[in-house]
C-alpha atoms as a PDB file:
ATOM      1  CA  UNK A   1      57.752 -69.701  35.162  1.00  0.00           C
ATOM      2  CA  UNK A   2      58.610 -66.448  33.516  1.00  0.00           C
ATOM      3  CA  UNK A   3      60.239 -66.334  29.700  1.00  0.00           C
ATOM      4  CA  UNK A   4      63.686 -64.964  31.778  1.00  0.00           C
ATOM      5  CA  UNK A   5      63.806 -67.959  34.154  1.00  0.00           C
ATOM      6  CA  UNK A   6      63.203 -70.188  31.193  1.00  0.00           C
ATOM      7  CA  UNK A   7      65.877 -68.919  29.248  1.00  0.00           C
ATOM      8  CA  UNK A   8      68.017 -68.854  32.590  1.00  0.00           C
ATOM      9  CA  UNK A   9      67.480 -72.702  32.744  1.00  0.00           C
ATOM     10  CA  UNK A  10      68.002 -73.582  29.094  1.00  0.00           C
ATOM     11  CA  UNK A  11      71.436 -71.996  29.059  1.00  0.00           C
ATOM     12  CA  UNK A  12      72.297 -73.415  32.588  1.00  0.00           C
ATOM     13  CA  UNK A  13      71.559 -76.551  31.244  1.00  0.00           C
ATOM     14  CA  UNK A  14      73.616 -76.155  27.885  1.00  0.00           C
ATOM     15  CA  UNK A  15      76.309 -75.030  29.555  1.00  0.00           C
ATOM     16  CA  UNK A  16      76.057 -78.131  31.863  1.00  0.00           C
ATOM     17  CA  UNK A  17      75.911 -80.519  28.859  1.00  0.00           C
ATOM     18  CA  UNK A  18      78.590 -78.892  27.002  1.00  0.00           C
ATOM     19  CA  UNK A  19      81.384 -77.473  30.143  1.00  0.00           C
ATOM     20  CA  UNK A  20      82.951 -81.063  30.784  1.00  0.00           C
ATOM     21  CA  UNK A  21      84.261 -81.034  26.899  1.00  0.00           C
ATOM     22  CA  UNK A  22      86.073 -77.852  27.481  1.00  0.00           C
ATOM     23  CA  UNK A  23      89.657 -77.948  28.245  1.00  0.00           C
ATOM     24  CA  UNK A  24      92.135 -75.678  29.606  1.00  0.00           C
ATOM     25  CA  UNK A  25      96.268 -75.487  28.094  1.00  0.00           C
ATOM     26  CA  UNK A  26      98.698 -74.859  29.735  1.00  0.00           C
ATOM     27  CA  UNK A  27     102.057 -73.319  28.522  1.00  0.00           C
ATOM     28  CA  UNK A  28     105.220 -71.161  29.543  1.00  0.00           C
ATOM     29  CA  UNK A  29     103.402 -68.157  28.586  1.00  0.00           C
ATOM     30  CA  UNK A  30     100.269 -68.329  30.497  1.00  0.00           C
ATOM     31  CA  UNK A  31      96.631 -70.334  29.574  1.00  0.00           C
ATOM     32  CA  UNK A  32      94.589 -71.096  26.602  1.00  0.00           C
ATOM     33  CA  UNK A  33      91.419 -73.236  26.095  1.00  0.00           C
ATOM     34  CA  UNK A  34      90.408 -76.043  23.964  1.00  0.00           C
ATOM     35  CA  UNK A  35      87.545 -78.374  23.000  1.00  0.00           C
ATOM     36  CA  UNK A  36      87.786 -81.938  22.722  1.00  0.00           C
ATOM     37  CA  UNK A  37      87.556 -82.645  19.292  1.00  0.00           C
ATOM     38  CA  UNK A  38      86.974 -86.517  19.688  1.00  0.00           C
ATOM     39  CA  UNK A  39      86.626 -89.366  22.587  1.00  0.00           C
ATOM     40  CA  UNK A  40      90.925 -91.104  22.042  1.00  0.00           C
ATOM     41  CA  UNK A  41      92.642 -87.866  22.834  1.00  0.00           C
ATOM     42  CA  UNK A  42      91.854 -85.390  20.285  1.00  0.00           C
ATOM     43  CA  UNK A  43      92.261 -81.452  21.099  1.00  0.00           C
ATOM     44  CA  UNK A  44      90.944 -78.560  18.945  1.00  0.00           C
ATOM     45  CA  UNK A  45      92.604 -75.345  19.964  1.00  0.00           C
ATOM     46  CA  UNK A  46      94.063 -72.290  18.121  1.00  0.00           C
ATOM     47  CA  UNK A  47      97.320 -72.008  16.463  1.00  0.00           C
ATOM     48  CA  UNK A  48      98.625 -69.113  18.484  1.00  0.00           C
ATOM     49  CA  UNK A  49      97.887 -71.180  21.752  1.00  0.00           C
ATOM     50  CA  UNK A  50      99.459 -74.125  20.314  1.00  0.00           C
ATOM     51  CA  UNK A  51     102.721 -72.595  19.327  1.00  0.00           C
ATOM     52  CA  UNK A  52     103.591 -71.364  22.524  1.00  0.00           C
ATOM     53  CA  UNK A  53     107.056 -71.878  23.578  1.00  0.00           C
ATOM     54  CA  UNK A  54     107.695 -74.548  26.871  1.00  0.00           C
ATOM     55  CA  UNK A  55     105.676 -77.800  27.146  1.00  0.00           C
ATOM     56  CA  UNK A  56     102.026 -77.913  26.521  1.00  0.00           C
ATOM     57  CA  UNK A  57      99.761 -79.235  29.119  1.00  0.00           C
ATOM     58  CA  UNK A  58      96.143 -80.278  29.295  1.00  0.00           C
ATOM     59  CA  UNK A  59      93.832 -79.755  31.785  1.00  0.00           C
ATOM     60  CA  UNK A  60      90.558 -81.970  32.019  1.00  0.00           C
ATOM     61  CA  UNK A  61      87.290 -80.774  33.727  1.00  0.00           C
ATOM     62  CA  UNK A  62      87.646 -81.379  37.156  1.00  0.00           C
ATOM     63  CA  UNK A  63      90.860 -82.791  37.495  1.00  0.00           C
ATOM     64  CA  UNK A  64      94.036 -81.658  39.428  1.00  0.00           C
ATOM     65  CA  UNK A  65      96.849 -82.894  37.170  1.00  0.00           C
ATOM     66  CA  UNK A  66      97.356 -81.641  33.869  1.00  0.00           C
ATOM     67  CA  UNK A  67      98.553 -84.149  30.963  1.00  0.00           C
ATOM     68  CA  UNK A  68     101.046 -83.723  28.236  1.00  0.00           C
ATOM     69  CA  UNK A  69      99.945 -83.386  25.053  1.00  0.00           C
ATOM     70  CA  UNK A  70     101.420 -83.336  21.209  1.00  0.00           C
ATOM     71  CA  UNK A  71     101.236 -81.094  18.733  1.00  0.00           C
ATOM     72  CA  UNK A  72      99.449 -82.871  15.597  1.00  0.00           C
ATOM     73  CA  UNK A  73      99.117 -80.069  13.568  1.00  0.00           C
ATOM     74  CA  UNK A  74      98.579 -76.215  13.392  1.00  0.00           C
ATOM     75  CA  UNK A  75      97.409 -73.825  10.688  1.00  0.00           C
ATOM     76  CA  UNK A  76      97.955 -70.309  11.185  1.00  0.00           C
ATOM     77  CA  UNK A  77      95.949 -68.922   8.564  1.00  0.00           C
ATOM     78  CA  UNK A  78      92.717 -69.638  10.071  1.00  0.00           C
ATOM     79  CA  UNK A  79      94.730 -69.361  13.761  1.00  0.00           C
ATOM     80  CA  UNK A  80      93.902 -73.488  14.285  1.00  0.00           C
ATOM     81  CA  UNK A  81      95.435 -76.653  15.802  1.00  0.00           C
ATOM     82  CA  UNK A  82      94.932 -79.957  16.823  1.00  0.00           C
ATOM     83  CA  UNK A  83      96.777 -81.368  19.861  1.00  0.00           C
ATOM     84  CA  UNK A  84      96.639 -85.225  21.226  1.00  0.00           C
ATOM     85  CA  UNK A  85      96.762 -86.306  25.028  1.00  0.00           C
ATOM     86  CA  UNK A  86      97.340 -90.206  25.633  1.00  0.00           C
ATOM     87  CA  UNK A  87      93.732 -90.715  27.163  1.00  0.00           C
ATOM     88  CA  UNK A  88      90.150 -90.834  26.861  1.00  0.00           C
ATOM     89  CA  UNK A  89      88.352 -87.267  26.543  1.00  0.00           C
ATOM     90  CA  UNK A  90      84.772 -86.336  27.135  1.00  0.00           C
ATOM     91  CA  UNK A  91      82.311 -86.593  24.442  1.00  0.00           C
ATOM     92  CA  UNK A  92      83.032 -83.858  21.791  1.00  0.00           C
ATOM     93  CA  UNK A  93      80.645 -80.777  21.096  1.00  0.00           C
ATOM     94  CA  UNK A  94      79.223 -80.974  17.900  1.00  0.00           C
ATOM     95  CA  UNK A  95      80.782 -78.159  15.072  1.00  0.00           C
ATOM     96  CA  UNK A  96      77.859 -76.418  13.715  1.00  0.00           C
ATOM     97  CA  UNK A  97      78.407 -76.197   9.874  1.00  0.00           C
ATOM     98  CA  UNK A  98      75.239 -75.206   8.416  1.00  0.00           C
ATOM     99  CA  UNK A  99      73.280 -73.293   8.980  1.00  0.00           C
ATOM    100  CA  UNK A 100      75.184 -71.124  10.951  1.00  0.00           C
ATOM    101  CA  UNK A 101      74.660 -68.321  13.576  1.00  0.00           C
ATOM    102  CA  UNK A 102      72.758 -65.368  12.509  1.00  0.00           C
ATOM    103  CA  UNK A 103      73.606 -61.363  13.960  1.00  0.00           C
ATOM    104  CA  UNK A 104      71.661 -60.706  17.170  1.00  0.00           C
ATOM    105  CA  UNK A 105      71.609 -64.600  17.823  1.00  0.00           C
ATOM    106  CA  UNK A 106      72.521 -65.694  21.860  1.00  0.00           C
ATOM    107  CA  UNK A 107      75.945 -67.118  22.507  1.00  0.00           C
ATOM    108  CA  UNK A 108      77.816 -68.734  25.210  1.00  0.00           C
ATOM    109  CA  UNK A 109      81.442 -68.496  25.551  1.00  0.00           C
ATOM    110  CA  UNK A 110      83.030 -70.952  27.614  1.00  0.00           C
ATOM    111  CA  UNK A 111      87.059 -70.619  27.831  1.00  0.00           C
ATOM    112  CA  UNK A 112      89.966 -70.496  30.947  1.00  0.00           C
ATOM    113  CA  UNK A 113      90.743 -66.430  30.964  1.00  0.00           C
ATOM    114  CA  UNK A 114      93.438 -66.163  33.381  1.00  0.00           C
ATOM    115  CA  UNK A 115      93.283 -69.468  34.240  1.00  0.00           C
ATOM    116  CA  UNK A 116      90.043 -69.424  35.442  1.00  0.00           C
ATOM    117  CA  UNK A 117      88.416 -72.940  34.323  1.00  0.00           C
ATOM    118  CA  UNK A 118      85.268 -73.095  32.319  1.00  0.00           C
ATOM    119  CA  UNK A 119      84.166 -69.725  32.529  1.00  0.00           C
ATOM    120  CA  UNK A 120      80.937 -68.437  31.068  1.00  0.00           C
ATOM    121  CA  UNK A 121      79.919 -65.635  29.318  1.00  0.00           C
ATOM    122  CA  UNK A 122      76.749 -64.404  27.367  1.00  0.00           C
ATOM    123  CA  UNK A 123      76.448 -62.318  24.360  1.00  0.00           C
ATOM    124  CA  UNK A 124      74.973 -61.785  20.987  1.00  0.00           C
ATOM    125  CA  UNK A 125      77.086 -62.534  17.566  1.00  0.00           C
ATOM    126  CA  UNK A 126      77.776 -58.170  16.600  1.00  0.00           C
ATOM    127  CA  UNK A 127      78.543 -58.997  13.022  1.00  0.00           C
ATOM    128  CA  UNK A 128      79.737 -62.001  10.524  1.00  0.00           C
ATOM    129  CA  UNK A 129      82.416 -62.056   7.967  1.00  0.00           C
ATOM    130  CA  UNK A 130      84.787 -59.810   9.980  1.00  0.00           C
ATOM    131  CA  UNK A 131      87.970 -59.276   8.656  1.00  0.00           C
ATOM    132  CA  UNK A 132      91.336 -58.979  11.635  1.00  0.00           C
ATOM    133  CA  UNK A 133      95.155 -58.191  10.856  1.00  0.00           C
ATOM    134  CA  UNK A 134      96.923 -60.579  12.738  1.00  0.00           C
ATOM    135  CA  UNK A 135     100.679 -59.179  11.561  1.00  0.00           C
ATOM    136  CA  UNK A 136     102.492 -58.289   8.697  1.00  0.00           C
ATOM    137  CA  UNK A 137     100.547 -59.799   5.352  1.00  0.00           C
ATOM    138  CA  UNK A 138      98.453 -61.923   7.578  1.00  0.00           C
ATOM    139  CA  UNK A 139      94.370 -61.391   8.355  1.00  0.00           C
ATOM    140  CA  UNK A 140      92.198 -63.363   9.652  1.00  0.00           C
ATOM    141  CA  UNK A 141      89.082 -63.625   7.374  1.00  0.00           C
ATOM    142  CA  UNK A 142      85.124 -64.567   7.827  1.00  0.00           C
ATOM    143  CA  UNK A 143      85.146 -64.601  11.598  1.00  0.00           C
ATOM    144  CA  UNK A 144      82.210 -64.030  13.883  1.00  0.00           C
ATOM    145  CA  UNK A 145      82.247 -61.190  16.186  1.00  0.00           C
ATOM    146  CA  UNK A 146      80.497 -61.013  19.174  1.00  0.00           C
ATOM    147  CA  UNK A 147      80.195 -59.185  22.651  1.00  0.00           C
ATOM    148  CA  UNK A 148      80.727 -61.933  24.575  1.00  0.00           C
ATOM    149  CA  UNK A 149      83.243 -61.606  27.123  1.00  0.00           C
ATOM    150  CA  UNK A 150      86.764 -63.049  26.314  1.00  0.00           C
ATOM    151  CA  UNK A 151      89.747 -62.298  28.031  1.00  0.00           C
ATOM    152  CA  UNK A 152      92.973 -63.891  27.513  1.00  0.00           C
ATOM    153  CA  UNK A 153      93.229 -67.771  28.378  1.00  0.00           C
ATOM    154  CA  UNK A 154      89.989 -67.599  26.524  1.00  0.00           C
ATOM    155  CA  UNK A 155      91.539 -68.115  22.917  1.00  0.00           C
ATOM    156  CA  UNK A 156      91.010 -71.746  21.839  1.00  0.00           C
ATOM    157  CA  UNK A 157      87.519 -71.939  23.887  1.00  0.00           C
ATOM    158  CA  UNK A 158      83.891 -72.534  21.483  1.00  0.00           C
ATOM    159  CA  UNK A 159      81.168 -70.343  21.332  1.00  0.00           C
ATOM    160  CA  UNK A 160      78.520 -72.411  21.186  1.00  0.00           C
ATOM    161  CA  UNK A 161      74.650 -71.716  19.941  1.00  0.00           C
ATOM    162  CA  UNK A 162      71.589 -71.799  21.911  1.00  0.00           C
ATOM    163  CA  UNK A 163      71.318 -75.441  20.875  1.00  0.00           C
ATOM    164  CA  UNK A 164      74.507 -76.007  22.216  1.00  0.00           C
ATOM    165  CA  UNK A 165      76.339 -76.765  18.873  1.00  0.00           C
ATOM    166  CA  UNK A 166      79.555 -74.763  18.362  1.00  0.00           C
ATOM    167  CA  UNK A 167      79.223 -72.144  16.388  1.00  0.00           C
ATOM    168  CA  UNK A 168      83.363 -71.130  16.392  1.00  0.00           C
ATOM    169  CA  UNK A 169      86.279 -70.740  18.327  1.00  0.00           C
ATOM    170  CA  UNK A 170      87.426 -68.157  19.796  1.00  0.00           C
ATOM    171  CA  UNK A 171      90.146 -66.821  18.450  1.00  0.00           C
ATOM    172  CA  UNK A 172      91.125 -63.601  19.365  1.00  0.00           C
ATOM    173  CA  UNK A 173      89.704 -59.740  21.232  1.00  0.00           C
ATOM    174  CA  UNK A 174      90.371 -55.941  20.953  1.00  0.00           C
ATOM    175  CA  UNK A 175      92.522 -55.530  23.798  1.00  0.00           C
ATOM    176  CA  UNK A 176      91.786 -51.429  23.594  1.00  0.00           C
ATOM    177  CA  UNK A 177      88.071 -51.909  23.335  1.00  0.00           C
ATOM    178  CA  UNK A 178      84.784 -53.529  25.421  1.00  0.00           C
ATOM    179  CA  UNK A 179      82.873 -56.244  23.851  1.00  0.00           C
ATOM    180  CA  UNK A 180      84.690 -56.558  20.432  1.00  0.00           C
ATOM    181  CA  UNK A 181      85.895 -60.460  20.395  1.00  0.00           C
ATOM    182  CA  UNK A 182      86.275 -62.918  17.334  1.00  0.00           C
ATOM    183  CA  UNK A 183      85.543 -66.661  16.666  1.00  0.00           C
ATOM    184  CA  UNK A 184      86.883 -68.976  13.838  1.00  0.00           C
ATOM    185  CA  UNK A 185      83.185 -69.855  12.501  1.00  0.00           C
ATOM    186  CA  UNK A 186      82.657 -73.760  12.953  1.00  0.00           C
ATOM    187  CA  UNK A 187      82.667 -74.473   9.299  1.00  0.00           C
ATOM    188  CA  UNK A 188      85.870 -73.527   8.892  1.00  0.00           C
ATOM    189  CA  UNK A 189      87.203 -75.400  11.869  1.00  0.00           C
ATOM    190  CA  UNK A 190      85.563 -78.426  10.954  1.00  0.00           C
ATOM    191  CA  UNK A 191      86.908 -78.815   7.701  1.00  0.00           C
ATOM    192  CA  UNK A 192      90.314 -77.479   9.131  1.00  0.00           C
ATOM    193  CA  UNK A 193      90.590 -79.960  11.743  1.00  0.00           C
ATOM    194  CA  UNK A 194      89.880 -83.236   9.116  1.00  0.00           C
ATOM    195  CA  UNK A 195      92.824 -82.170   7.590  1.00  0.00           C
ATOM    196  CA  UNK A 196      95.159 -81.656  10.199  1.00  0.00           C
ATOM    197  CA  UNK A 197      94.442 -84.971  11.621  1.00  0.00           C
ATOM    198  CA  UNK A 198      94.897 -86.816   8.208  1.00  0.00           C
ATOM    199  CA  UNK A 199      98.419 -84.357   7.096  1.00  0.00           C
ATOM    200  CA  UNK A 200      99.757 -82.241   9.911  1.00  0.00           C
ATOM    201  CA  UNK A 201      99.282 -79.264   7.691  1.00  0.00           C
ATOM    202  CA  UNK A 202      97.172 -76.907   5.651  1.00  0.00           C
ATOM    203  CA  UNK A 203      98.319 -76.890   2.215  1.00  0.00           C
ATOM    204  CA  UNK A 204      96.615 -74.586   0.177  1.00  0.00           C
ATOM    205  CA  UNK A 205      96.625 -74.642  -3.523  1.00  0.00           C
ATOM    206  CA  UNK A 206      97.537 -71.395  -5.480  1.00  0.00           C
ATOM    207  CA  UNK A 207      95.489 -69.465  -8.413  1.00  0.00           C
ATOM    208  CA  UNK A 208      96.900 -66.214  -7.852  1.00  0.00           C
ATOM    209  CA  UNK A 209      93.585 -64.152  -6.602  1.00  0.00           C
ATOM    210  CA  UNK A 210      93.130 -61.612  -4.181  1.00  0.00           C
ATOM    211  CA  UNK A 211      89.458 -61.846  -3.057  1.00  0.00           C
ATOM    212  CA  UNK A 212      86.834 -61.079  -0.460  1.00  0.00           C
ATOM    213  CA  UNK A 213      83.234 -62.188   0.339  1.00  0.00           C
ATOM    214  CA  UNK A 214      80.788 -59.866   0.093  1.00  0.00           C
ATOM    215  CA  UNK A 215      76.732 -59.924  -0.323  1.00  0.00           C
ATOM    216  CA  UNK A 216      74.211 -60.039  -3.300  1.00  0.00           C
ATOM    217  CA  UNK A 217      71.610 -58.452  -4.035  1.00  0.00           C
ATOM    218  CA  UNK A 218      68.731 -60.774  -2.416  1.00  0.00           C
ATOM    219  CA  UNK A 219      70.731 -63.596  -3.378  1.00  0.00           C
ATOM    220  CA  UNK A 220      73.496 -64.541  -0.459  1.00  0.00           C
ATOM    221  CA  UNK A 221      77.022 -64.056  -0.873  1.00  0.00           C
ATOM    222  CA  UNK A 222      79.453 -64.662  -3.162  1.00  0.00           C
ATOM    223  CA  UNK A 223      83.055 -64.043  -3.567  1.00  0.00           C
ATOM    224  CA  UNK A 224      84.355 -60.940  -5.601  1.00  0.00           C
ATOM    225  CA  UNK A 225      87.493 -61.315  -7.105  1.00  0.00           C
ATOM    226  CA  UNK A 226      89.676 -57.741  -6.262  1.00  0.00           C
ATOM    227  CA  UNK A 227      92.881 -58.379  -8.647  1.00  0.00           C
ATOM    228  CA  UNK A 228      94.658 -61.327 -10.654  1.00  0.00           C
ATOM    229  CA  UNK A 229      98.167 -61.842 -11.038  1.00  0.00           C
ATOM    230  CA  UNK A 230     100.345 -61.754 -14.163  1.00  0.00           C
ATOM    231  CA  UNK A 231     100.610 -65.074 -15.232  1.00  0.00           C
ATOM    232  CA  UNK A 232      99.290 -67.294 -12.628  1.00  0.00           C
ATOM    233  CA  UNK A 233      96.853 -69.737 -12.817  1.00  0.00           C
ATOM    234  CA  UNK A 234      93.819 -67.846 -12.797  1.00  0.00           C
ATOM    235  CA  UNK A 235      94.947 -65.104 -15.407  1.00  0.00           C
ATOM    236  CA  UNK A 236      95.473 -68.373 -17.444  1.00  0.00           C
ATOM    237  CA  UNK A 237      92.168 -69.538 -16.795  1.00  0.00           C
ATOM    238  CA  UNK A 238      90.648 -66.001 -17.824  1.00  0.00           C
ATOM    239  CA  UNK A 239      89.471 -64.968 -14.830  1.00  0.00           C
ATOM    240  CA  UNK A 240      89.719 -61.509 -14.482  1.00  0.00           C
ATOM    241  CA  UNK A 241      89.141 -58.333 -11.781  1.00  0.00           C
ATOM    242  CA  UNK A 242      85.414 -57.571 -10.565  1.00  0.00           C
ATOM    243  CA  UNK A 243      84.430 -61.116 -11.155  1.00  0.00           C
ATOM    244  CA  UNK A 244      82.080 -62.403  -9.042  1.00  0.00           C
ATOM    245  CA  UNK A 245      82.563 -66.344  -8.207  1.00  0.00           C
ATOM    246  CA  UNK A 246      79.134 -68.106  -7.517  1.00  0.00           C
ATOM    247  CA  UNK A 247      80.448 -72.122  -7.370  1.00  0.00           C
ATOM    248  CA  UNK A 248      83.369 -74.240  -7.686  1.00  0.00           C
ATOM    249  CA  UNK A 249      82.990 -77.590  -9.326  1.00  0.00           C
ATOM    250  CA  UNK A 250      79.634 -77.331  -8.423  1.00  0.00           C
ATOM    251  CA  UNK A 251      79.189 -76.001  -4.571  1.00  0.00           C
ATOM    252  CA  UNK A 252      78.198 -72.815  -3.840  1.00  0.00           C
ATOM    253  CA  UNK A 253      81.124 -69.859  -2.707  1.00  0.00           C
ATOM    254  CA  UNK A 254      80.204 -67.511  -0.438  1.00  0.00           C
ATOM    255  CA  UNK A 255      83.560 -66.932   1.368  1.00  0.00           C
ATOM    256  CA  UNK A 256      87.023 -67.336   0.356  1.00  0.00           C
ATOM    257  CA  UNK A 257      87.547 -69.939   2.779  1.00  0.00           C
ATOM    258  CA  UNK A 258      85.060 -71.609   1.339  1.00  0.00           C
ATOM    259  CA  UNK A 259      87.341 -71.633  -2.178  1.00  0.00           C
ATOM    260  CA  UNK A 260      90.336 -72.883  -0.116  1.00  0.00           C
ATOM    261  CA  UNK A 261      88.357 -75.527   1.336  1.00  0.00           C
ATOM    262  CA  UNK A 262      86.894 -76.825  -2.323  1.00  0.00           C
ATOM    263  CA  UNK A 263      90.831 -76.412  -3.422  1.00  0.00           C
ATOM    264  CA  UNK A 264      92.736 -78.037  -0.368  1.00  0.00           C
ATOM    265  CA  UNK A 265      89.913 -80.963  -0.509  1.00  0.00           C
ATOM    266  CA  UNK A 266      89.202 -81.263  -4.417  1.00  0.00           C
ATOM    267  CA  UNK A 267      91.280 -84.384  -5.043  1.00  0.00           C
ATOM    268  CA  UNK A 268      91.995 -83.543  -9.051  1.00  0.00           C
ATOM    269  CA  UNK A 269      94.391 -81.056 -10.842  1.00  0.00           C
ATOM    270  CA  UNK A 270      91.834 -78.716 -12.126  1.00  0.00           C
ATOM    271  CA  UNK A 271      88.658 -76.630 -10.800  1.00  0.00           C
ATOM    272  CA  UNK A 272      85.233 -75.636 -12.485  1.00  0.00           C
ATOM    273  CA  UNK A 273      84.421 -71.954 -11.390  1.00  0.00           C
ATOM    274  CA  UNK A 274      81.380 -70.484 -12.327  1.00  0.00           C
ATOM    275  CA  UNK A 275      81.570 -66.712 -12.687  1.00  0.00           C
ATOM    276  CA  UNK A 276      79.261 -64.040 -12.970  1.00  0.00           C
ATOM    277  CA  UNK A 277      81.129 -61.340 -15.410  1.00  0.00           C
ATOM    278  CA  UNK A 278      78.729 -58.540 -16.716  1.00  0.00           C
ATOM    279  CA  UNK A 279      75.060 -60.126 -15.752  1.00  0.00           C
ATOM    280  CA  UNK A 280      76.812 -63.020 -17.844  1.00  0.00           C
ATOM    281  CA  UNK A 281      77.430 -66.810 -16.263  1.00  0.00           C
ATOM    282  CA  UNK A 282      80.206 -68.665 -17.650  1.00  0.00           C
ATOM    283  CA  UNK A 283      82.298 -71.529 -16.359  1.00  0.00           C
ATOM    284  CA  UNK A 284      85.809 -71.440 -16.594  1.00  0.00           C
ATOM    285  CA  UNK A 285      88.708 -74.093 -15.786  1.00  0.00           C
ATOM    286  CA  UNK A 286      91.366 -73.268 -13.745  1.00  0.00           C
ATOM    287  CA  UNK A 287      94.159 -75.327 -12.442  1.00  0.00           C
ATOM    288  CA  UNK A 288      96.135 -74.942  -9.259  1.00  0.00           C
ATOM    289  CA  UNK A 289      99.386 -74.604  -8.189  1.00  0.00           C
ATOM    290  CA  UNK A 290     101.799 -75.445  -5.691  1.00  0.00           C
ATOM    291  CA  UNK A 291     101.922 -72.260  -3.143  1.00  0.00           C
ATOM    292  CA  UNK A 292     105.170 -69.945  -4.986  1.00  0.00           C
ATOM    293  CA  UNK A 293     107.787 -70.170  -2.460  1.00  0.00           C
ATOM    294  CA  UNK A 294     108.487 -66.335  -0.522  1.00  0.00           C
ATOM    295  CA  UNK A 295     111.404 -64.565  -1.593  1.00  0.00           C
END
């Protein structure tokens, strides 16, 4: 058999394995998708798809009637939910948190655009670490992009690897443009999802940063910080513009979400950064604070 009808039967195949776990939503606005997220009833799905007004409804592969399902928790920062039907789901797809998808790697979009169920679509991940306005003051940050088709009803859906692992969700296209879609990466849902199951929400600790990810030199990424405000935690701490933050209490940064996640999850009142100011390491203590209230 040729290389092409190889690779034509290794993606048939994943997409075999991983299409029954794919779910289509239903809602008084149109369609989404979603992934199971475990066997008793759990639903990973995006934010903006679970928010939509009128009763949500799940669709399982396959079958005619759709079931009712709950909202157990949404986080519209990283454009994320978890929903709940009352019955068993097919095994979940496994969220690929390391090592990640590379640019020019294969992916597979599965999703419900239009309502069409389970539909697949090939493409290669464009870029990582995308930045997207969602609205006023709000971006979504560190997605993948890829040329995969997605079309609405699509949002909610993984794009999975070549080893069938998902690599993201899909989260969100350039309606004016061809091949320019966007995925929550994996490691960001995974860690997302733990905690909505466990609180219902997302809350994220507050240093008083404004940040970005960006690469070094031969030496990954790391996470540059771009201002510090007045009197907040982190101007407290020391920290101070043009920073660069390699690790906090201990594991590595090379995204912001990646400092929200050590944050949200780090248990005690106070955080060990390690900074790179001036070809100088030093650590520094900082300790977070409730979210200020908007005005």
């Amino acid at each position: 058999m040729s290389a092409l009808g190889d690779l034509s039967g290794d993606l048939a195949r994943l997409v075999a394995a991983a299409a029954p776990a794919v779910v289509g939503i239903v809602h008084r606005r149109g369609h989404g998708s979603g992934l199971a997220l475990s066997e008793d009833g759990y639903v990973l799905t995006n934010s903006h798809v679970a928010r939509a007004p009128g009763r949500l409804q799940v669709r399982v592969a396959d079958e005619a009637a759709t079931l009712p399902a709950t909202l157990v928790g949404s986080d519209p920062l990283t454009d994320l939910a978890v929903l709940r039907v009352d019955r068993r789901l097919p095994a979940p797809l496994r969220l690929a948190e390391e090592p990640g998808v590379q640019v020019g790697e294969l992916v597979v979009a599965i999703g419900n655009p239009h309502g069409l169920e389970r539909s697949v679509s090939l493409g290669v991940v464009s870029a990582l670490h995308r930045s997207l306005p969602t609205g006023p003051g709000s971006v979504l940050e560190g997605l993948i992009q890829t040329d995969a088709a997605v079309n609405p009803g699509s949002s909610g859906g993984p794009l999975l690897d070549t080893g069938g692992r998902v690599a993201g969700i899909t989260t969100a296209m350039l309606a004016f443009a061809r091949g320019i879609s966007f995925a929550v990466p994996a490691r960001t849902a995974a860690w997302v999802a733990a905690v909505l199951l466990q609180r219902g929400e997302v809350r994220r600790p507050y240093i008083g940063i404004t940040a970005r990810s960006e690469a070094r030199d031969g030496a990954g990424r790391a996470v540059r910080v771009l201002g510090v405000e007045p009197g907040g935690p982190a101007a407290a701490a020391g920290l101070r513009a043009g920073d660069l933050l390699l690790s906090a209490d201990h594991w590595e940064l090379r995204t912001v979400d990646d400092l929200q996640r050590t944050m949200v999850l780090a248990g005690h009142p106070a955080l060990t950064l390690e900074v790179e100011r001036d070809g100088q390491r030093r650590d520094l203590l900082v300790s977070p604070a409730a979210r200020p209230q908007a005005a």
